[in-house]
C-alpha atoms as a PDB file:
ATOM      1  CA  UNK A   1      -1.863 -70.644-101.347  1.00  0.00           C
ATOM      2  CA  UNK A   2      -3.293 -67.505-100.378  1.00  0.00           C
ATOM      3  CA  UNK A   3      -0.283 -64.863 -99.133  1.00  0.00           C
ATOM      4  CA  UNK A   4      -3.371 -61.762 -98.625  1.00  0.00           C
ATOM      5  CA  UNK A   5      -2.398 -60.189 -95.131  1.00  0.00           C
ATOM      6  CA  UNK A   6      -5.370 -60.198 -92.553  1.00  0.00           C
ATOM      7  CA  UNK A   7      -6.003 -56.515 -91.643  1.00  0.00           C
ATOM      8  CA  UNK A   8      -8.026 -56.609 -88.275  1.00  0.00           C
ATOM      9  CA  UNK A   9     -10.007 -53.887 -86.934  1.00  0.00           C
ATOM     10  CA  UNK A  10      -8.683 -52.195 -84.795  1.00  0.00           C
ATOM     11  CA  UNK A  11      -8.056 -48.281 -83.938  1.00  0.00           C
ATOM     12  CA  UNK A  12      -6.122 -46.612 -86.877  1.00  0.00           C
ATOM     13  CA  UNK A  13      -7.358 -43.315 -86.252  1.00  0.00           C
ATOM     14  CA  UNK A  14      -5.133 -41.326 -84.385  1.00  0.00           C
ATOM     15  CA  UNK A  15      -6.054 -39.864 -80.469  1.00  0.00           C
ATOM     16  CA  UNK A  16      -6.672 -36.492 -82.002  1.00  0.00           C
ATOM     17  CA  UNK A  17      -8.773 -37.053 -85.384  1.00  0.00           C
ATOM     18  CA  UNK A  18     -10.743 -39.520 -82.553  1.00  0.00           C
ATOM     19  CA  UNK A  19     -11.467 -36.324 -80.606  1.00  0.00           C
ATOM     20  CA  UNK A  20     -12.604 -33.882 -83.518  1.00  0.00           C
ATOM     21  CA  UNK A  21     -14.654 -37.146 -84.581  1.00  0.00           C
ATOM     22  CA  UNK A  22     -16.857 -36.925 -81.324  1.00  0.00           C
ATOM     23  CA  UNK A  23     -17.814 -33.530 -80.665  1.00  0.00           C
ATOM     24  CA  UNK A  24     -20.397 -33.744 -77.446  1.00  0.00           C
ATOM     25  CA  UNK A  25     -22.648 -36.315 -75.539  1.00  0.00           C
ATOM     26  CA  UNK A  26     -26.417 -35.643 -76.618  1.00  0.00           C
ATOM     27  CA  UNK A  27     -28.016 -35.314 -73.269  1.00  0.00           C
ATOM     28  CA  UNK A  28     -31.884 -35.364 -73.636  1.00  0.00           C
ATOM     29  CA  UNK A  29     -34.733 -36.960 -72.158  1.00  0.00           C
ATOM     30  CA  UNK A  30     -35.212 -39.436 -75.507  1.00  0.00           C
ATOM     31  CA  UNK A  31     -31.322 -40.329 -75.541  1.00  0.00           C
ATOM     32  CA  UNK A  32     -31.095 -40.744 -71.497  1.00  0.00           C
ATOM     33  CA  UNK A  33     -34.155 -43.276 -72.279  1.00  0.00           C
ATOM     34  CA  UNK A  34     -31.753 -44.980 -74.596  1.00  0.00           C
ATOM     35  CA  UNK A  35     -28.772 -45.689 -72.429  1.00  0.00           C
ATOM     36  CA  UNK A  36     -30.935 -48.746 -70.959  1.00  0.00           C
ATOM     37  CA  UNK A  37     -30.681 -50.691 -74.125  1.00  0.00           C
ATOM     38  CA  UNK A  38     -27.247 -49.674 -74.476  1.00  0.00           C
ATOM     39  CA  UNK A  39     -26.851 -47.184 -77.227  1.00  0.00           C
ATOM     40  CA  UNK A  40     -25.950 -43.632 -76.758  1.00  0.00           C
ATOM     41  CA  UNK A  41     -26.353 -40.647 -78.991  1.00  0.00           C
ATOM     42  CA  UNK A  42     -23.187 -38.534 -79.866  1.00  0.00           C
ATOM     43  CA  UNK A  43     -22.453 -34.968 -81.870  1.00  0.00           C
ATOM     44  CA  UNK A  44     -20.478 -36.149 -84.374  1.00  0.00           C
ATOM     45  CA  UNK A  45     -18.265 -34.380 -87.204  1.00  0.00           C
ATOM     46  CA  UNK A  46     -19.693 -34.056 -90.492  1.00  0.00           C
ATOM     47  CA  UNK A  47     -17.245 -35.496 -92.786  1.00  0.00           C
ATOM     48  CA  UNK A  48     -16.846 -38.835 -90.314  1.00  0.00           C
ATOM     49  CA  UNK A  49     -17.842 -42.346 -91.452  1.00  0.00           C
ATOM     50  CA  UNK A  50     -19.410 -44.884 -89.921  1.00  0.00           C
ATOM     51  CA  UNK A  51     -16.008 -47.132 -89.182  1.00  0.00           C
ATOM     52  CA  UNK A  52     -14.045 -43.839 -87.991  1.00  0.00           C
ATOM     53  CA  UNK A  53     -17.095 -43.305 -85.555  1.00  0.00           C
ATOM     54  CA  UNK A  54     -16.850 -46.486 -83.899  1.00  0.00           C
ATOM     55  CA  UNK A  55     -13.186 -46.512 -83.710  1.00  0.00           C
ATOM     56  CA  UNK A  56     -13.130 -43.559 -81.935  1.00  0.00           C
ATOM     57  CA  UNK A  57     -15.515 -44.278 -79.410  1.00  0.00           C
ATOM     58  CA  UNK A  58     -13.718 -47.777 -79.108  1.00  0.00           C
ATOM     59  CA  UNK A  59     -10.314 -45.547 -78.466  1.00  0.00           C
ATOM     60  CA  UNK A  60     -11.691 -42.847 -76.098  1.00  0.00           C
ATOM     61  CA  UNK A  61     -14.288 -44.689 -74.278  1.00  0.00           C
ATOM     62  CA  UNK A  62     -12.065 -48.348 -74.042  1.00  0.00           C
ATOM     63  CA  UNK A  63     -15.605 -50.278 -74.833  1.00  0.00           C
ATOM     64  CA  UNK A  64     -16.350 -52.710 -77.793  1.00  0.00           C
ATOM     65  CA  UNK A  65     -19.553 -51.002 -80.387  1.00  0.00           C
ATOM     66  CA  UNK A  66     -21.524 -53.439 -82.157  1.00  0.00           C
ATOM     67  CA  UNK A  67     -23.423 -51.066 -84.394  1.00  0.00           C
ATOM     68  CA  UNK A  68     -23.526 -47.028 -85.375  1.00  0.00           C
ATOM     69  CA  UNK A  69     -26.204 -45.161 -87.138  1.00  0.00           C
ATOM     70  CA  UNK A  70     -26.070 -41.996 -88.218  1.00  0.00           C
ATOM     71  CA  UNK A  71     -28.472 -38.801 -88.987  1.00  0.00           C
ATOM     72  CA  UNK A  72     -28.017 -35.584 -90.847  1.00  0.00           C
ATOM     73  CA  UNK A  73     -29.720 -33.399 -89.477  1.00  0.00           C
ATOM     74  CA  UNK A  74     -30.508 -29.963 -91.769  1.00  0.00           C
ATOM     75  CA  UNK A  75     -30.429 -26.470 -90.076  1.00  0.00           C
ATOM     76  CA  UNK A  76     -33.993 -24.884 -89.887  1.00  0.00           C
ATOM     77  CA  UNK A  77     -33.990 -20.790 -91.128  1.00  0.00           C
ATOM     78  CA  UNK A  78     -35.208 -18.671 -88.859  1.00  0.00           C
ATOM     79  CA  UNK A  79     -35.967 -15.396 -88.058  1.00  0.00           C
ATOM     80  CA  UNK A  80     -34.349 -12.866 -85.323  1.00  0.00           C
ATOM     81  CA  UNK A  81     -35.762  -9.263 -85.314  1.00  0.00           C
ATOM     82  CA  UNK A  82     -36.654  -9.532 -88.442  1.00  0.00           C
ATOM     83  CA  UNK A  83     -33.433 -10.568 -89.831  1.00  0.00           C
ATOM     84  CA  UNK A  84     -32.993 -13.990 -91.565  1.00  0.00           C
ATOM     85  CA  UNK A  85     -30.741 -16.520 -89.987  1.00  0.00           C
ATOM     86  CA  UNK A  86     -29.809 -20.242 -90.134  1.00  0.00           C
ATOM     87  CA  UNK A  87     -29.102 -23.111 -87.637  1.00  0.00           C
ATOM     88  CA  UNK A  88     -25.997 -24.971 -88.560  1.00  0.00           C
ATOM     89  CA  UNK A  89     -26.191 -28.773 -90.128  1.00  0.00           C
ATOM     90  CA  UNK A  90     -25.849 -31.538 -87.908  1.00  0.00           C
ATOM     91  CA  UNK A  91     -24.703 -34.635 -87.725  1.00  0.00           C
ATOM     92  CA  UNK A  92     -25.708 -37.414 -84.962  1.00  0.00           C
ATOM     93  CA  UNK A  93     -24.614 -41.054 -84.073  1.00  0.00           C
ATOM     94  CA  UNK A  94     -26.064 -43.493 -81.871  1.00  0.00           C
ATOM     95  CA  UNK A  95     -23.504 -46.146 -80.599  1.00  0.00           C
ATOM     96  CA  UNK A  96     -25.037 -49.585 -79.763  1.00  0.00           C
ATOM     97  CA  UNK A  97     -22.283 -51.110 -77.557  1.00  0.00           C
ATOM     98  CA  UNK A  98     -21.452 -55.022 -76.495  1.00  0.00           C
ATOM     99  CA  UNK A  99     -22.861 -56.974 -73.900  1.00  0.00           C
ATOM    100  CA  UNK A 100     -21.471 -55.784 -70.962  1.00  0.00           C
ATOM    101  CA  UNK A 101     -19.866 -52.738 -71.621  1.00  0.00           C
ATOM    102  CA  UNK A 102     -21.362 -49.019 -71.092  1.00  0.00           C
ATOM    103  CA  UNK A 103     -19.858 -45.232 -70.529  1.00  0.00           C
ATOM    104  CA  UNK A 104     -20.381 -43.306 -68.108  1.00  0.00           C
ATOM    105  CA  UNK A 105     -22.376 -40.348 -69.779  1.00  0.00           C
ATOM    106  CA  UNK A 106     -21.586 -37.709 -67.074  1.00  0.00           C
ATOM    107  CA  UNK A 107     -17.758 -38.255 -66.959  1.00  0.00           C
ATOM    108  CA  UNK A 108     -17.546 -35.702 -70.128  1.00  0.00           C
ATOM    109  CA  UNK A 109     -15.087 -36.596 -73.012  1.00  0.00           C
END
């Protein structure tokens, strides 16, 4: 007989590592386009996974995520009066969510 305990998913990231997970709402035309087939795009912090992504959209939003991809995005160098500067890295995720379930983009996290 098997005695393995079940671990389900479920939110084991605390309310505050949830918040420093999702920075900011990406509000742009191309992301706005995507809220009608239920994914939305979200600043996310560098060092966050996947799984810690959707929990904490799961835990701040109260919604159900079926999938989450992720881009790294690499800041461009440019130039400012002649002086040499650099964008910061970034790091994206678009949230597919359940049948049925959505967030209100404008409410602000």
């Amino acid at each position: 007989m098997n005695n393995r305990k079940v671990i389900k998913s479920g939110n084991h990231i605390s309310d505050e590592r949830a918040y420093d997970i999702i920075k900011a709402p990406i509000v742009t035309e191309k992301a706005t386009l995507l809220s009608q087939y239920r994914q939305f795009v979200f600043e996310t912090a560098k060092d966050a996974n996947k799984v810690e992504i959707k929990e904490a959209i799961e835990k701040i939003f109260k919604v159900k995520v079926d999938a989450v991809n992720t881009l790294n995005r690499k800041g461009k160098e440019k130039r400012f009066r002649g002086r040499l500067g650099r964008r910061p890295d970034r790091k994206f995720a678009t949230v597919t969510l359940a049948e049925g379930h959505t967030i209100d983009a404008g409410a602000g996290l």
